[in-house]
C-alpha atoms as a PDB file:
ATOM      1  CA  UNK A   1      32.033  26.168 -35.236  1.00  0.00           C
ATOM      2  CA  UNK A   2      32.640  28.922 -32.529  1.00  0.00           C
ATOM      3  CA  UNK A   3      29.810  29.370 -29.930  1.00  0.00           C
ATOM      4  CA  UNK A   4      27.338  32.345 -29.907  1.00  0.00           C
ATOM      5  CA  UNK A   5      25.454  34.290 -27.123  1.00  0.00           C
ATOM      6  CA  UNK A   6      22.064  35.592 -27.261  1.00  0.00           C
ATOM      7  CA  UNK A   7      20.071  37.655 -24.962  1.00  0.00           C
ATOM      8  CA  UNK A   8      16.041  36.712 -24.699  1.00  0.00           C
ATOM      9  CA  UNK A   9      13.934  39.645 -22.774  1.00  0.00           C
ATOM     10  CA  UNK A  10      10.920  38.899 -21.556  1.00  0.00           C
ATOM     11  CA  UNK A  11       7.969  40.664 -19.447  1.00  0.00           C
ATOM     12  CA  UNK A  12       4.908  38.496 -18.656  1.00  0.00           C
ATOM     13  CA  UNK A  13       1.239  38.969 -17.532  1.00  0.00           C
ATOM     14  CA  UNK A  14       2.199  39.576 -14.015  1.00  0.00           C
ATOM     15  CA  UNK A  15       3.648  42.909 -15.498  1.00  0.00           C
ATOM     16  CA  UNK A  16       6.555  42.871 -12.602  1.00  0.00           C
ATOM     17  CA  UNK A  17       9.456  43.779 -14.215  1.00  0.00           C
ATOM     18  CA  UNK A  18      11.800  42.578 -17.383  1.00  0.00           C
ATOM     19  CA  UNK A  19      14.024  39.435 -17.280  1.00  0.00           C
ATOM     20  CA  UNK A  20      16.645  38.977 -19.404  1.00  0.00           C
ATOM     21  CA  UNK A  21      18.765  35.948 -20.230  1.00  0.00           C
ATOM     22  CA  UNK A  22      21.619  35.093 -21.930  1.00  0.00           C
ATOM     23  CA  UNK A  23      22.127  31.861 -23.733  1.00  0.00           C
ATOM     24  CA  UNK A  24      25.121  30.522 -25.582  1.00  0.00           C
ATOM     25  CA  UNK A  25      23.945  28.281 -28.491  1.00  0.00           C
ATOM     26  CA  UNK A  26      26.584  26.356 -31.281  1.00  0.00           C
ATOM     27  CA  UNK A  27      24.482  26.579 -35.140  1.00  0.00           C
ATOM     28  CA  UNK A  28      21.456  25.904 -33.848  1.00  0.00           C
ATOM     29  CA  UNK A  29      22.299  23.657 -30.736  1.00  0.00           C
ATOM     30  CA  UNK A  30      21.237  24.656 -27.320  1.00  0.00           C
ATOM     31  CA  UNK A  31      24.386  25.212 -24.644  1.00  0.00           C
ATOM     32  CA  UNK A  32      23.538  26.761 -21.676  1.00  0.00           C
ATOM     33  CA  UNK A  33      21.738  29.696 -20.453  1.00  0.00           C
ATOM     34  CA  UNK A  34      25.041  31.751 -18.427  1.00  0.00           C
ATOM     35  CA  UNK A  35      23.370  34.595 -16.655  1.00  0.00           C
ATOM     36  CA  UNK A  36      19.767  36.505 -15.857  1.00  0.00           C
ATOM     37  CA  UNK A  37      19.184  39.933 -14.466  1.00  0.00           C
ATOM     38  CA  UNK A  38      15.803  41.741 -13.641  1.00  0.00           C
ATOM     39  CA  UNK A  39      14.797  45.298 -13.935  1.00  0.00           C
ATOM     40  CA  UNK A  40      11.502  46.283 -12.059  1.00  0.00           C
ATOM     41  CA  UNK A  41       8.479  47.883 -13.567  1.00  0.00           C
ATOM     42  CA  UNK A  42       7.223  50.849 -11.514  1.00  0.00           C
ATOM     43  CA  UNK A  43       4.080  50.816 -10.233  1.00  0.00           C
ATOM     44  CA  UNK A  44       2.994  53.943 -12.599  1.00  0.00           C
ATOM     45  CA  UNK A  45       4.222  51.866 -15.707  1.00  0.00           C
ATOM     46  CA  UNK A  46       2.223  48.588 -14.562  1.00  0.00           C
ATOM     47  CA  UNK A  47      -0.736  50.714 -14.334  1.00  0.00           C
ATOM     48  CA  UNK A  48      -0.179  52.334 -17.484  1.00  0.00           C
ATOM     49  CA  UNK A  49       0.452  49.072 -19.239  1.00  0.00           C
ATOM     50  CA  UNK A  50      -2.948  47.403 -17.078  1.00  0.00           C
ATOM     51  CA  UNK A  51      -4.725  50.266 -18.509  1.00  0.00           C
ATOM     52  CA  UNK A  52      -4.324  49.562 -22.517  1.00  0.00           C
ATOM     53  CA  UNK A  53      -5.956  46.400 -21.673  1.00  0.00           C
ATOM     54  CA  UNK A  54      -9.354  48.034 -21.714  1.00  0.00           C
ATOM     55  CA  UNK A  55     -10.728  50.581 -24.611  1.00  0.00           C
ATOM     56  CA  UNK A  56      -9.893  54.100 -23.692  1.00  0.00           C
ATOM     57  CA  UNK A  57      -8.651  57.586 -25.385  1.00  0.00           C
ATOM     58  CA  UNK A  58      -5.981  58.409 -27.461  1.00  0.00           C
ATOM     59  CA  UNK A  59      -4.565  54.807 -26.961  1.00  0.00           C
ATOM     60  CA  UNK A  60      -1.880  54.836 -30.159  1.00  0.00           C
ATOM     61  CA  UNK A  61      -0.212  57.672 -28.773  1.00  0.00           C
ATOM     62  CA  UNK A  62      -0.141  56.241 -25.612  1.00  0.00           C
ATOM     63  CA  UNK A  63       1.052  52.420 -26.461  1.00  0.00           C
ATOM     64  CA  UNK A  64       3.640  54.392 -28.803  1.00  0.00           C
ATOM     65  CA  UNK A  65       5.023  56.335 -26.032  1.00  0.00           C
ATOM     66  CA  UNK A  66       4.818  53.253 -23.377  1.00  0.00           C
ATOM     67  CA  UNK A  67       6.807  51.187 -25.735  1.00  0.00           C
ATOM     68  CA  UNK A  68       9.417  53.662 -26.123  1.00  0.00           C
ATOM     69  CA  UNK A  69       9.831  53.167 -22.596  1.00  0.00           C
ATOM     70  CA  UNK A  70       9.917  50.316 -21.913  1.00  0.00           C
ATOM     71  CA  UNK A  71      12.411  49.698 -24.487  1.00  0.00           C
ATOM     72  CA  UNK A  72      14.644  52.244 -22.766  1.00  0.00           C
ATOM     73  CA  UNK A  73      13.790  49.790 -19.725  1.00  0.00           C
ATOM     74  CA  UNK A  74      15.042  46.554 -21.402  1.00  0.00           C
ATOM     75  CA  UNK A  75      18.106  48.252 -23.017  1.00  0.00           C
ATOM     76  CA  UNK A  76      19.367  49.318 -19.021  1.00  0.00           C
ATOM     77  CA  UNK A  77      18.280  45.355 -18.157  1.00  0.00           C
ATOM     78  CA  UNK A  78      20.385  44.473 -21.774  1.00  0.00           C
ATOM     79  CA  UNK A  79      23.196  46.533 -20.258  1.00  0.00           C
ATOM     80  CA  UNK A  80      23.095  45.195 -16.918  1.00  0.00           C
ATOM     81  CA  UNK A  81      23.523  41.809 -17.660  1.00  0.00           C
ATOM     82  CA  UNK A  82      26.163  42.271 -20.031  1.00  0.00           C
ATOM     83  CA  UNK A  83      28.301  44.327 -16.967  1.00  0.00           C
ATOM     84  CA  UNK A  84      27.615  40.904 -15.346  1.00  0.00           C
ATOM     85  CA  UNK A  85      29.610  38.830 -17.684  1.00  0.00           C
ATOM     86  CA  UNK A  86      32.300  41.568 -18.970  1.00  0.00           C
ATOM     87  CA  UNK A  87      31.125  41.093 -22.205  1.00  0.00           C
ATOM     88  CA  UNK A  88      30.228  44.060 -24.697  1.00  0.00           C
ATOM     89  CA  UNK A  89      27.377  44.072 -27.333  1.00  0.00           C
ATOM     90  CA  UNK A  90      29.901  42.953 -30.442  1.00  0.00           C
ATOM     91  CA  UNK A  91      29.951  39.352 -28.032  1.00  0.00           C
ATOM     92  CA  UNK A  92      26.162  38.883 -28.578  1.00  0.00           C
ATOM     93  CA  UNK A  93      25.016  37.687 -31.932  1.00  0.00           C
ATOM     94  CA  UNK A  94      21.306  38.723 -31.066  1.00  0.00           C
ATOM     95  CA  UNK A  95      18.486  40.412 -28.855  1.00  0.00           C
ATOM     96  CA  UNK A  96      15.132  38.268 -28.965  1.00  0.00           C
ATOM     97  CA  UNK A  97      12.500  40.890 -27.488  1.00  0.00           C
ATOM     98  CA  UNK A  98       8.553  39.823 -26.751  1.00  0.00           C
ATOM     99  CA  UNK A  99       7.546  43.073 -25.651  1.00  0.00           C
ATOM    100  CA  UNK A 100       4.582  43.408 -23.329  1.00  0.00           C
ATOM    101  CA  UNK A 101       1.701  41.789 -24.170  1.00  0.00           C
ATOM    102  CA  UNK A 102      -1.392  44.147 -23.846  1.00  0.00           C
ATOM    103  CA  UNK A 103      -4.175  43.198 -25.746  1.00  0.00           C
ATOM    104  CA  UNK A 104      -4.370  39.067 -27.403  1.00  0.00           C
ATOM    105  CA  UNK A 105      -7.058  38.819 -29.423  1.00  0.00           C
ATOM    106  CA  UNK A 106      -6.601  35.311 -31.539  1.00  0.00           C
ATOM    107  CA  UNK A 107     -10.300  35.350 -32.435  1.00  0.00           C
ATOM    108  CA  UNK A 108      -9.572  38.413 -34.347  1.00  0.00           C
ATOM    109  CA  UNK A 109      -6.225  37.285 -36.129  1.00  0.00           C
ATOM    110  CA  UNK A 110      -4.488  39.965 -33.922  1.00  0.00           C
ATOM    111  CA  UNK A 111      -2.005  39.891 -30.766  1.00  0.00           C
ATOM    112  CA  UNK A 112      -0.284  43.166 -29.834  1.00  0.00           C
ATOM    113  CA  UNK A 113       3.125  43.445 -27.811  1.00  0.00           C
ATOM    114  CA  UNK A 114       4.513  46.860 -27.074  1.00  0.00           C
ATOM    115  CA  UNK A 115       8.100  46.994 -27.809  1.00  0.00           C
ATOM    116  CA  UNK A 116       9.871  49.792 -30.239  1.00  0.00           C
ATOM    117  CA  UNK A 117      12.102  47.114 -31.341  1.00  0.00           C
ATOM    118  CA  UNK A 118      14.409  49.880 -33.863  1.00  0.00           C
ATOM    119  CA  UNK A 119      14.835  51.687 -30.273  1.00  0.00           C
ATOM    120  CA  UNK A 120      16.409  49.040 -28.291  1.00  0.00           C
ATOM    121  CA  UNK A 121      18.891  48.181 -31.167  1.00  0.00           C
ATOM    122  CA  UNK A 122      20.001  51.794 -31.037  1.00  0.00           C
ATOM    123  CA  UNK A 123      19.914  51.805 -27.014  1.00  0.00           C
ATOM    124  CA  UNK A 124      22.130  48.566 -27.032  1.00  0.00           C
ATOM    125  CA  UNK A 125      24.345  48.369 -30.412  1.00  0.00           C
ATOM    126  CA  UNK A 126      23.061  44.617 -31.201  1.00  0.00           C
ATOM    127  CA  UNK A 127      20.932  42.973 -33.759  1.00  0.00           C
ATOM    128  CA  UNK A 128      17.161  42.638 -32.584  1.00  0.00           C
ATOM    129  CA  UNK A 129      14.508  41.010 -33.788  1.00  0.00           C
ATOM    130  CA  UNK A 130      10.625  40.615 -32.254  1.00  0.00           C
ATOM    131  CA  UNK A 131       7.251  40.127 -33.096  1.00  0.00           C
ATOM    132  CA  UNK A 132       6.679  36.771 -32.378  1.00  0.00           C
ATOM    133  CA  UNK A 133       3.225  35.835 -32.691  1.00  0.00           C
ATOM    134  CA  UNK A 134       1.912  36.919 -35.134  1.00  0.00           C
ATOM    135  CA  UNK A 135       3.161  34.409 -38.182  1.00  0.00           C
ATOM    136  CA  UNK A 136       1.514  31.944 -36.353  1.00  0.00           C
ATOM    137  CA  UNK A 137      -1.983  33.724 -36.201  1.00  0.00           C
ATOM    138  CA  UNK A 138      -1.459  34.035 -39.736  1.00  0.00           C
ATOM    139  CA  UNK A 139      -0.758  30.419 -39.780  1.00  0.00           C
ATOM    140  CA  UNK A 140      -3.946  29.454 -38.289  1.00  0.00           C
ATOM    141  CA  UNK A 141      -2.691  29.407 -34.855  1.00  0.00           C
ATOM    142  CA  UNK A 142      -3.537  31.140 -31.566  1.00  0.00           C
ATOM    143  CA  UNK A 143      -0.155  32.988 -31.514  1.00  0.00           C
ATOM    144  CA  UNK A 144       0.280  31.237 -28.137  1.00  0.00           C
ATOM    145  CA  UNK A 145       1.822  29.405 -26.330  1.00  0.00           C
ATOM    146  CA  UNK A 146       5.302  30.656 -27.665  1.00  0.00           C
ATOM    147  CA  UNK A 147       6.989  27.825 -25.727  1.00  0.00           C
ATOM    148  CA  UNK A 148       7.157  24.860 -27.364  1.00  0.00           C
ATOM    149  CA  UNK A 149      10.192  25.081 -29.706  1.00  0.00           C
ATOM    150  CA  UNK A 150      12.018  26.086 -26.572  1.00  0.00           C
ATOM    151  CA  UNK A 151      10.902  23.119 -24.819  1.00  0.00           C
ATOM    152  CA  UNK A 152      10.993  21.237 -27.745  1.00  0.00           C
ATOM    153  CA  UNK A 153      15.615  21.946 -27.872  1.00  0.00           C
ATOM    154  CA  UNK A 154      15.845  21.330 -24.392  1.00  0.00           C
ATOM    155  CA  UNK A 155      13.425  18.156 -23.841  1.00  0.00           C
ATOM    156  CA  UNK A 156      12.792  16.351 -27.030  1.00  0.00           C
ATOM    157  CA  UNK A 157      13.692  12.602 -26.708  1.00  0.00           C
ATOM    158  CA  UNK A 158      13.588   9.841 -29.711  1.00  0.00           C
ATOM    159  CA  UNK A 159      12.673   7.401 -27.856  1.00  0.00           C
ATOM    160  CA  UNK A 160      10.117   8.858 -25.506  1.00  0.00           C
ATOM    161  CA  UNK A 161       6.737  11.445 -25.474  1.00  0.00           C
ATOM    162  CA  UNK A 162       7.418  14.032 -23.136  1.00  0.00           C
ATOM    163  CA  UNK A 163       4.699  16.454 -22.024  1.00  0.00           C
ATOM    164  CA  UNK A 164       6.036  19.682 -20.027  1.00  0.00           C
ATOM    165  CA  UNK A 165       3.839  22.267 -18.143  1.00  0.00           C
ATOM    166  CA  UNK A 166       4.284  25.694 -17.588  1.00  0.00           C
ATOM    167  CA  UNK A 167       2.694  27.947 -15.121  1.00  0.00           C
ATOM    168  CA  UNK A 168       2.776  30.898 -15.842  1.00  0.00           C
ATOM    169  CA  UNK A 169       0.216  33.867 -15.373  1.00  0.00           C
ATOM    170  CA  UNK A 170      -0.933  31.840 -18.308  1.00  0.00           C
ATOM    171  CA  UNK A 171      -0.212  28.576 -17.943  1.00  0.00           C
ATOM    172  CA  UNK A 172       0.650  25.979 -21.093  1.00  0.00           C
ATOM    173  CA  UNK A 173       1.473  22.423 -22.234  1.00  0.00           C
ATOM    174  CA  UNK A 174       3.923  21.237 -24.763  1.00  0.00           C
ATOM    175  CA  UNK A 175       3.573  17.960 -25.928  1.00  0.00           C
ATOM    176  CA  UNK A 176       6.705  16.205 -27.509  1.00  0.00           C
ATOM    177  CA  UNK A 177       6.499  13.159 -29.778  1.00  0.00           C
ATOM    178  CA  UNK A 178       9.045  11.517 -30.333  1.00  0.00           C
ATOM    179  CA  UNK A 179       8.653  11.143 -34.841  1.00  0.00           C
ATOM    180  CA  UNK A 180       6.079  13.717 -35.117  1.00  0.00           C
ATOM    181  CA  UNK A 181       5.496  17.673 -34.828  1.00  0.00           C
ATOM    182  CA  UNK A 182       5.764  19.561 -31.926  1.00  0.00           C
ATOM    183  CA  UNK A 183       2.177  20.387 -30.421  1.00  0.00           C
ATOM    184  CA  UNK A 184       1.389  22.972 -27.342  1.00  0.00           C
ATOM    185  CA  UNK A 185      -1.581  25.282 -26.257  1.00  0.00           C
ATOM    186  CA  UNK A 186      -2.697  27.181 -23.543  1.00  0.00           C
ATOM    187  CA  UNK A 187      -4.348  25.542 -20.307  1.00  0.00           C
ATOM    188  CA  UNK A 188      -6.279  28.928 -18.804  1.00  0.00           C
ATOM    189  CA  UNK A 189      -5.208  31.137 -16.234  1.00  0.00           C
ATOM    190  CA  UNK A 190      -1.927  30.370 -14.395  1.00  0.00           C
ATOM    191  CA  UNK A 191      -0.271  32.572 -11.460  1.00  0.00           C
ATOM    192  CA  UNK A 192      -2.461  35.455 -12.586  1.00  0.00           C
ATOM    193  CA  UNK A 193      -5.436  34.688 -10.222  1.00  0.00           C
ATOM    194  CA  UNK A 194      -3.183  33.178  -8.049  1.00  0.00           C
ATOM    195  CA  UNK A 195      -1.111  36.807  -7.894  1.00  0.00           C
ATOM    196  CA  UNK A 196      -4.769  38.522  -8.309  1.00  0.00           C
ATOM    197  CA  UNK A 197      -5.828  36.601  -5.385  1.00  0.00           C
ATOM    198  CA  UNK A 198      -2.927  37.802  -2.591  1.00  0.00           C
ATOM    199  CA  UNK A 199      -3.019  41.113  -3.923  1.00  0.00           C
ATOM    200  CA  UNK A 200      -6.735  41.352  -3.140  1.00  0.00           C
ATOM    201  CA  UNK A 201      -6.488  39.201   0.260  1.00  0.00           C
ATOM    202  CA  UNK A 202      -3.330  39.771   2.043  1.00  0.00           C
ATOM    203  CA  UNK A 203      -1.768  42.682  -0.095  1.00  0.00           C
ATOM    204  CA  UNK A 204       0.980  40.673  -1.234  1.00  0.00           C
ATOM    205  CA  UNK A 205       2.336  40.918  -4.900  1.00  0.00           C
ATOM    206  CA  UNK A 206       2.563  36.959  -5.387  1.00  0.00           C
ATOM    207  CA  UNK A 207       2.556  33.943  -3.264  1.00  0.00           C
ATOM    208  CA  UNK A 208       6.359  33.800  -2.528  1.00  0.00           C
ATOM    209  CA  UNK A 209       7.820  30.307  -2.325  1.00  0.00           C
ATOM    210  CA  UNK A 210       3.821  29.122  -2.597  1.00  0.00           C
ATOM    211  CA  UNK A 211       3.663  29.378   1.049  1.00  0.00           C
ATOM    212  CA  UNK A 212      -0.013  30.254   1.373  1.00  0.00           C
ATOM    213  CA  UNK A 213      -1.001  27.923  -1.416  1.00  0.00           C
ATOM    214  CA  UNK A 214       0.777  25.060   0.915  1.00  0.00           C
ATOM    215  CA  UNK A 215      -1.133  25.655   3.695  1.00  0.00           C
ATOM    216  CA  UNK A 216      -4.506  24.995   1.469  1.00  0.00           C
ATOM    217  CA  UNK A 217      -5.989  21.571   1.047  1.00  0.00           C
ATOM    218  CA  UNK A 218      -7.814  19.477  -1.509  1.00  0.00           C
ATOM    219  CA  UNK A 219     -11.271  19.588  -2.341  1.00  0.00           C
ATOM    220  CA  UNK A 220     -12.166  16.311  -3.899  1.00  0.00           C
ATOM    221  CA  UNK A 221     -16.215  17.192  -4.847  1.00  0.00           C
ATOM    222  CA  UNK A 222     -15.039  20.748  -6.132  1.00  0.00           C
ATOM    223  CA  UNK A 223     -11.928  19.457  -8.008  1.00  0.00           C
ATOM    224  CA  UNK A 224     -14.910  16.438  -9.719  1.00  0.00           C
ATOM    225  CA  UNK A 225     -17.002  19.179 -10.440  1.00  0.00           C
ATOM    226  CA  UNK A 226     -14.538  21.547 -12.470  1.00  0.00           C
ATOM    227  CA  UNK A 227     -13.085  18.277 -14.173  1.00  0.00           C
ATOM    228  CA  UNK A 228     -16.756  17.866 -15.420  1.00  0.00           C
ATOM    229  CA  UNK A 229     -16.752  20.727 -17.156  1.00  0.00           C
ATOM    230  CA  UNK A 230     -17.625  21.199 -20.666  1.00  0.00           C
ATOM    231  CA  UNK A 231     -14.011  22.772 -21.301  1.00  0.00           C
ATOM    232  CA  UNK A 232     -11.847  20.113 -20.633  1.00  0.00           C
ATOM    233  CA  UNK A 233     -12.570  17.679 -23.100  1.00  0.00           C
ATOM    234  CA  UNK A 234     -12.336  20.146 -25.336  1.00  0.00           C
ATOM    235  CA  UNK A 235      -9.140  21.619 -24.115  1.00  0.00           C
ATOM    236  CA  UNK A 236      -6.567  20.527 -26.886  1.00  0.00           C
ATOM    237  CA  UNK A 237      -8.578  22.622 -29.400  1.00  0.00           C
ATOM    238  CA  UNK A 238      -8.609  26.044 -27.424  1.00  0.00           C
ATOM    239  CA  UNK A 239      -5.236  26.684 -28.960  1.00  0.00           C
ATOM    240  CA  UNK A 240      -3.754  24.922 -31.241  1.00  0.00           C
ATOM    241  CA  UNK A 241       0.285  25.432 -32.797  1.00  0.00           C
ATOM    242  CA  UNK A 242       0.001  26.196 -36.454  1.00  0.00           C
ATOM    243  CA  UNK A 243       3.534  26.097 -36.798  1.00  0.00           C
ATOM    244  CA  UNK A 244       6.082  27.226 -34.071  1.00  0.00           C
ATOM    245  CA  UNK A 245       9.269  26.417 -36.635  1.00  0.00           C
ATOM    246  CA  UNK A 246       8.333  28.976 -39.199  1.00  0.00           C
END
């Protein structure tokens, strides 16, 4: 059987911009991701996006129009990367869009990603599909982390549990048996207070290359006292996978 390329987009909590990748997969085999590119978000659309966090007025107009455009923003990202790799959208089988998280409300059986999916397969010509979370909140699940199938192709081994951490502005675990289910959840806050905190401090976006956080040093009787906490233990059941292969 004949390979296939697929395009993931992607725009996470730090709200900096859209990353696209494309992958080439064979049936359901993972290849090889070939190629990336990046399209910025403007500082007017972060704050628009920042704002729909919070209650305010007329917010279904406004999380309408936003994810018109940032739809428009992921097709030119779309288009970019496929001017990368001379290829046109007949070569790619798929577009697998997230959309921009802006309010996650598990508690409330609810997560909501802007993203006008029907726009962006006009914009680019491919197939695309979205709305990722939310069979797993009907599931019984937290709708997050949306990682560990992912990790799950790339790292599973028969012989071995593997465990894989992700930081990002909300950071996750995926844990990999090796004869049963798939199992991940969300650890707390990632890069976001990390990010929060240079913004606030040294008017940086992000810590680039973790230089500041290098130049910090461990704290034995604060790091005992936060490991104390109450949370911890009960960490593995702050969100659970219902079922990520759905």
């Amino acid at each position: 059987m004949s390979s296939q390329f697929y395009i993931g987009i992607m725009s996470g909590t730090s709200m900096d911009g859209a990353d696209a990748v494309l992958i080439r997969m064979q049936d359901t085999n993972w290849q090889a991701a070939i190629d990336h590119s990046f399209t910025p978000f403007s500082d007017g659309l972060r704050q628009e996006l920042l704002a729909l966090q919070n209650t305010g007025s007329n917010e279904l107009h406004r999380s309408f129009m936003l994810s018109q455009t940032l739809s428009r923003l992921y097709a030119d990202t779309v288009k970019q990367l496929l001017r990368q790799q001379n290829l046109t959208p007949e070569d790619i089988t798929a577009i697998g869009c997230h959309g921009q998280t802006v309010r996650h409300s598990p508690e409330n059986g609810y997560s909501v990603q802007l993203a006008d999916l029907p726009l962006l397969a006009e914009l680019t010509g491919i197939f695309t599909i979205g709305d990722f979370r939310s069979r797993d909140l009907a599931a019984g699940g937290q709708g997050a982390p949306l990682v560990p199938a992912f990790h799950h192709a790339l790292f599973h081994h028969m012989g071995e549990t593997r465990v894989v951490l992700n930081i990002g502005g909300i950071s996750n675990i995926s844990v990999l048996p090796p004869d049963t289910p798939v199992f991940g959840f969300d650890t707390g806050p990632g890069n976001m207070l990390m990010d929060a905190w240079m913004q606030h401090t040294w008017q940086l976006p992000y810590d680039r290359n973790g230089e500041k956080a290098m130049q910090g040093k461990l704290l034995p009787e604060l790091l005992t006292t936060l490991l104390n906490h109450p949370y911890f233990p009960s960490l593995i059941r702050k969100a659970p996978a219902a079922n990520y292969f759905h």
